[in-house]
N, C-alpha and C. Protein backbone atom coordinates (compact mmCIF):
# COMPACT_ATOMS: atom_id res chain seq x y z
N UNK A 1 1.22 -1.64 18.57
CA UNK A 1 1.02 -0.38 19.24
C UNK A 1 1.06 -0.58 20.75
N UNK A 2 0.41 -1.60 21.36
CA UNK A 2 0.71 -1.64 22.45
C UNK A 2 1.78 -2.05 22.96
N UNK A 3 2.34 -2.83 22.41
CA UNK A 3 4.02 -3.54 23.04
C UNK A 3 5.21 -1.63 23.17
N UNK A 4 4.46 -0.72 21.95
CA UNK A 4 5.26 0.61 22.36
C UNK A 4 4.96 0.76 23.50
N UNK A 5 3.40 1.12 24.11
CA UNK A 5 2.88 0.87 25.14
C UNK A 5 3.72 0.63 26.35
N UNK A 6 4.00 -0.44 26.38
CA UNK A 6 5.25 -1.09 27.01
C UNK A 6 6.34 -1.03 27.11
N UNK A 7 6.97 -0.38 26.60
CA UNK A 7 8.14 0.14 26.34
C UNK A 7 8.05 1.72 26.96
N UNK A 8 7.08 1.99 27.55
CA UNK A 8 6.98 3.55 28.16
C UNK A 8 8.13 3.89 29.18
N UNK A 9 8.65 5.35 29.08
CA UNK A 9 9.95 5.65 29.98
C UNK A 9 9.80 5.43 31.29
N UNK A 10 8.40 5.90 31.69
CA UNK A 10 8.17 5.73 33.72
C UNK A 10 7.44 4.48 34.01
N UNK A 11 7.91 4.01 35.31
CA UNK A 11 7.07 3.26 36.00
C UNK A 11 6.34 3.20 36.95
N UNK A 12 5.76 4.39 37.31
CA UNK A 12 5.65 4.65 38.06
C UNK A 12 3.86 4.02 38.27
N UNK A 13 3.41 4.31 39.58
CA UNK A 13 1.77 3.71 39.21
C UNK A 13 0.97 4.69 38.56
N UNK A 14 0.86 6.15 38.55
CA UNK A 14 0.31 6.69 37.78
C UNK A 14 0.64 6.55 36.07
N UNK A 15 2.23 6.16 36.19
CA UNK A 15 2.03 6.28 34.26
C UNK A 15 1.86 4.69 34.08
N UNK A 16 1.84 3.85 34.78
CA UNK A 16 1.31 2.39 34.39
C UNK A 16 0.11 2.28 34.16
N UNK A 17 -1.07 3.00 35.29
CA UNK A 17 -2.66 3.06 35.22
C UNK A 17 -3.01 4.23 33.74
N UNK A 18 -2.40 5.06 33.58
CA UNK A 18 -2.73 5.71 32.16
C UNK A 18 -2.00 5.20 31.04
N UNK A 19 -1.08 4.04 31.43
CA UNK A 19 -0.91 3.49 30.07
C UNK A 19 -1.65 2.00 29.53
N UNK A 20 -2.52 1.81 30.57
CA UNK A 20 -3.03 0.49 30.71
C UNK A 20 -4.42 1.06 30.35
N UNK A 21 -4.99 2.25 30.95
CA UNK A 21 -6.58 3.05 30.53
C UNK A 21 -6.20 3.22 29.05
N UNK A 22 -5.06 3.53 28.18
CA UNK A 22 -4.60 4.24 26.82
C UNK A 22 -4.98 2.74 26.34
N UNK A 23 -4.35 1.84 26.78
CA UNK A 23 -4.38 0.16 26.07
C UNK A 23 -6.29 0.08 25.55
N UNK A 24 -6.43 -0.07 26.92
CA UNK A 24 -8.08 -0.71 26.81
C UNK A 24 -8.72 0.28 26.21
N UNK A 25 -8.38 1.88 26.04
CA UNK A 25 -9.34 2.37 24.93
C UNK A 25 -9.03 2.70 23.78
N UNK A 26 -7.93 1.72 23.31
CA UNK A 26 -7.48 1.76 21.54
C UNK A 26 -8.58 0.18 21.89
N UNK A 27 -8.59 -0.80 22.24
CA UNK A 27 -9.26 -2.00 22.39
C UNK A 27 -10.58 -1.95 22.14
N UNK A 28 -10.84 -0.75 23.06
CA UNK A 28 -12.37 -0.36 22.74
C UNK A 28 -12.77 0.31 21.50
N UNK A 29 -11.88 1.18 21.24
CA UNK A 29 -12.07 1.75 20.35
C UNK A 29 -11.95 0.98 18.42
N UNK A 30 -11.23 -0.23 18.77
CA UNK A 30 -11.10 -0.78 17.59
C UNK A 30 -12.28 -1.99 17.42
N UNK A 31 -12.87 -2.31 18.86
CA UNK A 31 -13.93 -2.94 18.38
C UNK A 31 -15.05 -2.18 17.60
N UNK A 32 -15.26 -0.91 18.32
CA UNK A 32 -16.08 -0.06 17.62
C UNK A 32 -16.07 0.32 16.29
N UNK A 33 -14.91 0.17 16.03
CA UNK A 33 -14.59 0.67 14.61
C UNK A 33 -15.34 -0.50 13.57
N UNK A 34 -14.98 -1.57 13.99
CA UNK A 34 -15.42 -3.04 13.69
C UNK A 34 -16.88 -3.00 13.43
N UNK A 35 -17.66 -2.93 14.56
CA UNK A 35 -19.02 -2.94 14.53
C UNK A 35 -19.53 -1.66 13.34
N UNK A 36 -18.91 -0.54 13.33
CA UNK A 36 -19.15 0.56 12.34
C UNK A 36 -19.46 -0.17 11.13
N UNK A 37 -17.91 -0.70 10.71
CA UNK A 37 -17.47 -1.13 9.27
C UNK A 37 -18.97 -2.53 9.04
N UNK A 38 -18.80 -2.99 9.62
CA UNK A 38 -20.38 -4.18 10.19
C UNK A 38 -21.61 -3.78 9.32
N UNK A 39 -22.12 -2.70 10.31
CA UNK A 39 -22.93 -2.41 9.90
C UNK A 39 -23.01 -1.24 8.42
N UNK A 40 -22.06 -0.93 8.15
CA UNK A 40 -22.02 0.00 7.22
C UNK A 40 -21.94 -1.45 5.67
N UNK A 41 -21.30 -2.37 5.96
CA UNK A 41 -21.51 -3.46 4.94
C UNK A 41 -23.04 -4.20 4.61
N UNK A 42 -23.32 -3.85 6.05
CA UNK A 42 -24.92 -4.44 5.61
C UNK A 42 -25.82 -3.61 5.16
N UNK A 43 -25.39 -2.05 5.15
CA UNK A 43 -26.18 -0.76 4.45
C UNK A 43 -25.97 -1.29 3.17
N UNK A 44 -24.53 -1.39 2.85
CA UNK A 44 -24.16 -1.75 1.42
C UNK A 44 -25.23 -2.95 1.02
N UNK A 45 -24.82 -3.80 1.31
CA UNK A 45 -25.68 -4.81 0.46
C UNK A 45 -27.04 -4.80 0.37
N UNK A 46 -27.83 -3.34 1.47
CA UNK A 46 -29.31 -3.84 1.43
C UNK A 46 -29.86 -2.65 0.26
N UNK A 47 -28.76 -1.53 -0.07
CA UNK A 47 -29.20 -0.03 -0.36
C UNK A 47 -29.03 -1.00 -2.33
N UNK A 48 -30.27 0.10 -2.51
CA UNK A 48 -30.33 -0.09 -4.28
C UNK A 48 -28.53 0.37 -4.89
N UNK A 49 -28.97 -0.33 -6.15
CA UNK A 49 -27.58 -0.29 -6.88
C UNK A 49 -27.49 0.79 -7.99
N UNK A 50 -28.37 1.60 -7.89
CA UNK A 50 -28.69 1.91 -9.39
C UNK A 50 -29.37 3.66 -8.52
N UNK A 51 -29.61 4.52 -9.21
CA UNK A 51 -29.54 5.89 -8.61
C UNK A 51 -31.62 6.19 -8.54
N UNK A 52 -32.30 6.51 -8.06
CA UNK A 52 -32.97 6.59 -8.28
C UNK A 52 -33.87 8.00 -7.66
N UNK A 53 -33.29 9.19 -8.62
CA UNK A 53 -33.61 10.91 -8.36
C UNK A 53 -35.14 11.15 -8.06
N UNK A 54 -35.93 10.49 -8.39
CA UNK A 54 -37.46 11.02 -7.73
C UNK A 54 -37.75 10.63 -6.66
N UNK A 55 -37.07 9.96 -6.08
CA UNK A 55 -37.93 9.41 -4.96
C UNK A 55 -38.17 10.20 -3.96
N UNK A 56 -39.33 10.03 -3.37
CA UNK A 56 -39.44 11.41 -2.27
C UNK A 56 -38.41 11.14 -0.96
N UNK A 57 -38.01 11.82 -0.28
CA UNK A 57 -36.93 11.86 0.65
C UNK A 57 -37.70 12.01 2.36
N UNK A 58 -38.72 10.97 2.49
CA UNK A 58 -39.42 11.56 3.72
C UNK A 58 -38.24 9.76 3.88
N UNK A 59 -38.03 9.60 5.33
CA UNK A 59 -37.53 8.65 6.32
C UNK A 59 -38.21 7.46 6.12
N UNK A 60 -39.63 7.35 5.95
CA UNK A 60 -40.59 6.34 5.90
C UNK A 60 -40.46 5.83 4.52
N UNK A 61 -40.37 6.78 3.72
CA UNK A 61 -40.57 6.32 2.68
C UNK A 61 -39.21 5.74 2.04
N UNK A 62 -37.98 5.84 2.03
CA UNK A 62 -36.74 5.71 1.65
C UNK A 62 -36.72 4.08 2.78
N UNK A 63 -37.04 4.47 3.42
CA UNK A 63 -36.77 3.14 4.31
C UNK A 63 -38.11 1.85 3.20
N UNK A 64 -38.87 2.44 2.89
CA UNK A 64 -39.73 1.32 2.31
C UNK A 64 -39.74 1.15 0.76
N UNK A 65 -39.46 1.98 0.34
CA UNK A 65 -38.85 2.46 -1.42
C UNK A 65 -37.43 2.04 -1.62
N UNK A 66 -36.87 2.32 -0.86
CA UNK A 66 -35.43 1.91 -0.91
C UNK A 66 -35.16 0.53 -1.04
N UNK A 67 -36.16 -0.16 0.08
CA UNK A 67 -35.71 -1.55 0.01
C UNK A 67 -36.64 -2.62 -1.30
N UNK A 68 -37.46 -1.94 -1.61
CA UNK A 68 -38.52 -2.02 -3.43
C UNK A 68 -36.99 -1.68 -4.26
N UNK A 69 -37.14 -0.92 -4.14
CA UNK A 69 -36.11 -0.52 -5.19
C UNK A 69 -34.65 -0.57 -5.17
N UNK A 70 -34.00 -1.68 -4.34
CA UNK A 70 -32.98 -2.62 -3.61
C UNK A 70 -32.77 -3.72 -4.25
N UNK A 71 -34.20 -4.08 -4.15
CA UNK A 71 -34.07 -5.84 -4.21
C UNK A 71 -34.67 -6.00 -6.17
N UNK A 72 -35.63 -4.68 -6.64
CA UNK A 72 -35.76 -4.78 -7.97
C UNK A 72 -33.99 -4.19 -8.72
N UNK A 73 -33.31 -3.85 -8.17
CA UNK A 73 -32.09 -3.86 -8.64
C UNK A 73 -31.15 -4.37 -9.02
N UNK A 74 -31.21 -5.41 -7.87
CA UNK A 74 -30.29 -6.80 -7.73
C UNK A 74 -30.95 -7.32 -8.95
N UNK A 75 -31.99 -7.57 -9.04
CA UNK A 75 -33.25 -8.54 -10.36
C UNK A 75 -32.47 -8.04 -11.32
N UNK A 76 -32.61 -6.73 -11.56
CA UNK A 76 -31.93 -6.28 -13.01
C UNK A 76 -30.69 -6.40 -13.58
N UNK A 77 -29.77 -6.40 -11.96
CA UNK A 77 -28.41 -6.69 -12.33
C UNK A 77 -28.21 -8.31 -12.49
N UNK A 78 -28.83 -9.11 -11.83
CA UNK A 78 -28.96 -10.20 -12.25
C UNK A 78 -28.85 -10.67 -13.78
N UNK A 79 -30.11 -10.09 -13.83
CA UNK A 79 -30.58 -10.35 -15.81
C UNK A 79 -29.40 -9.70 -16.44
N UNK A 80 -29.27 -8.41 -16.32
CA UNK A 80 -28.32 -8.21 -17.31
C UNK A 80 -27.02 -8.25 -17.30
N UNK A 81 -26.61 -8.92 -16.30
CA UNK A 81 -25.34 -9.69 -15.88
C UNK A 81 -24.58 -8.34 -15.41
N UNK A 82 -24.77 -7.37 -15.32
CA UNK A 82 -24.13 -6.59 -14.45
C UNK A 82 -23.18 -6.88 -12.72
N UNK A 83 -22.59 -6.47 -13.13
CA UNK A 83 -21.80 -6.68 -11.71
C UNK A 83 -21.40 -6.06 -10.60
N UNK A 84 -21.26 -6.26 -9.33
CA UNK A 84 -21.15 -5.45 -8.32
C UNK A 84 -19.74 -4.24 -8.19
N UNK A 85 -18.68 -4.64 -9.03
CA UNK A 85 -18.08 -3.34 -9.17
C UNK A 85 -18.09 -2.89 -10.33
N UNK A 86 -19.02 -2.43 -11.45
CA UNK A 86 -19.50 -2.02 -12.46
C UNK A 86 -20.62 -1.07 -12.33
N UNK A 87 -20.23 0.14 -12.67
CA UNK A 87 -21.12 1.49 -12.05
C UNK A 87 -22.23 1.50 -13.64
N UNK A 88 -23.25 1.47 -13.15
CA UNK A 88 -24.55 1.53 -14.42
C UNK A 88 -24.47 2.37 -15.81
N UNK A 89 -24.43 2.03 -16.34
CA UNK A 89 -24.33 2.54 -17.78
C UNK A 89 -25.25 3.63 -18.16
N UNK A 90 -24.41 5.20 -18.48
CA UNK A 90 -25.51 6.55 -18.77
C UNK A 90 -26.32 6.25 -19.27
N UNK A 91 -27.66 6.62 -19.64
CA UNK A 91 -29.11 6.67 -20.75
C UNK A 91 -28.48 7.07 -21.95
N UNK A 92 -28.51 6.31 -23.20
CA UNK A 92 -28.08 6.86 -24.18
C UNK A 92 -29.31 7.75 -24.68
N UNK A 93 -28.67 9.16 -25.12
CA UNK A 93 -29.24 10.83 -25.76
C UNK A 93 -30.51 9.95 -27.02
């Protein structure tokens, strides 16, 4: 993308300085993207595996229930050999 960049029709110093500001904020912008994907992987691995509908929904509590009921998840998928792209099996009727 940037070598198109480079290949721009004018040379002038105004379209060199806005094609050089365009460079450094795809640069910036793709580190950011980076750090997103980052931290959105470490949501993944810390958030429970398994659905859990009662829990009350206050901030405090999801932040401290969540991670109880995170790490007793992993335990279960452990034991029952469940696996990380294997979505939990309905309650049988």
């Amino acid at each position: 993308m940037i070598e198109s960049l480079e290949r721009g029709r004018g040379n002038s110093a105004a379209e060199l300085d806005a094609r050089g500001r365009l460079a450094t904020s795809l640069v910036i912008a793709s580190s950011r993207h980076e750090a997103v994907e980052e931290k959105m992987e470490q949501a993944e691995r810390a958030a429970p595996t398994r659905p859990h509908p009662n829990t009350p929904s206050g901030s405090v509590v999801q932040k401290t229930a969540g991670l109880a009921a995170a790490v007793l998840d992993k335990v279960r998928d452990a034991v029952t050999g469940r696996k990380d792209d294997q979505p939990p099996r309905p309650p049988r009727p």
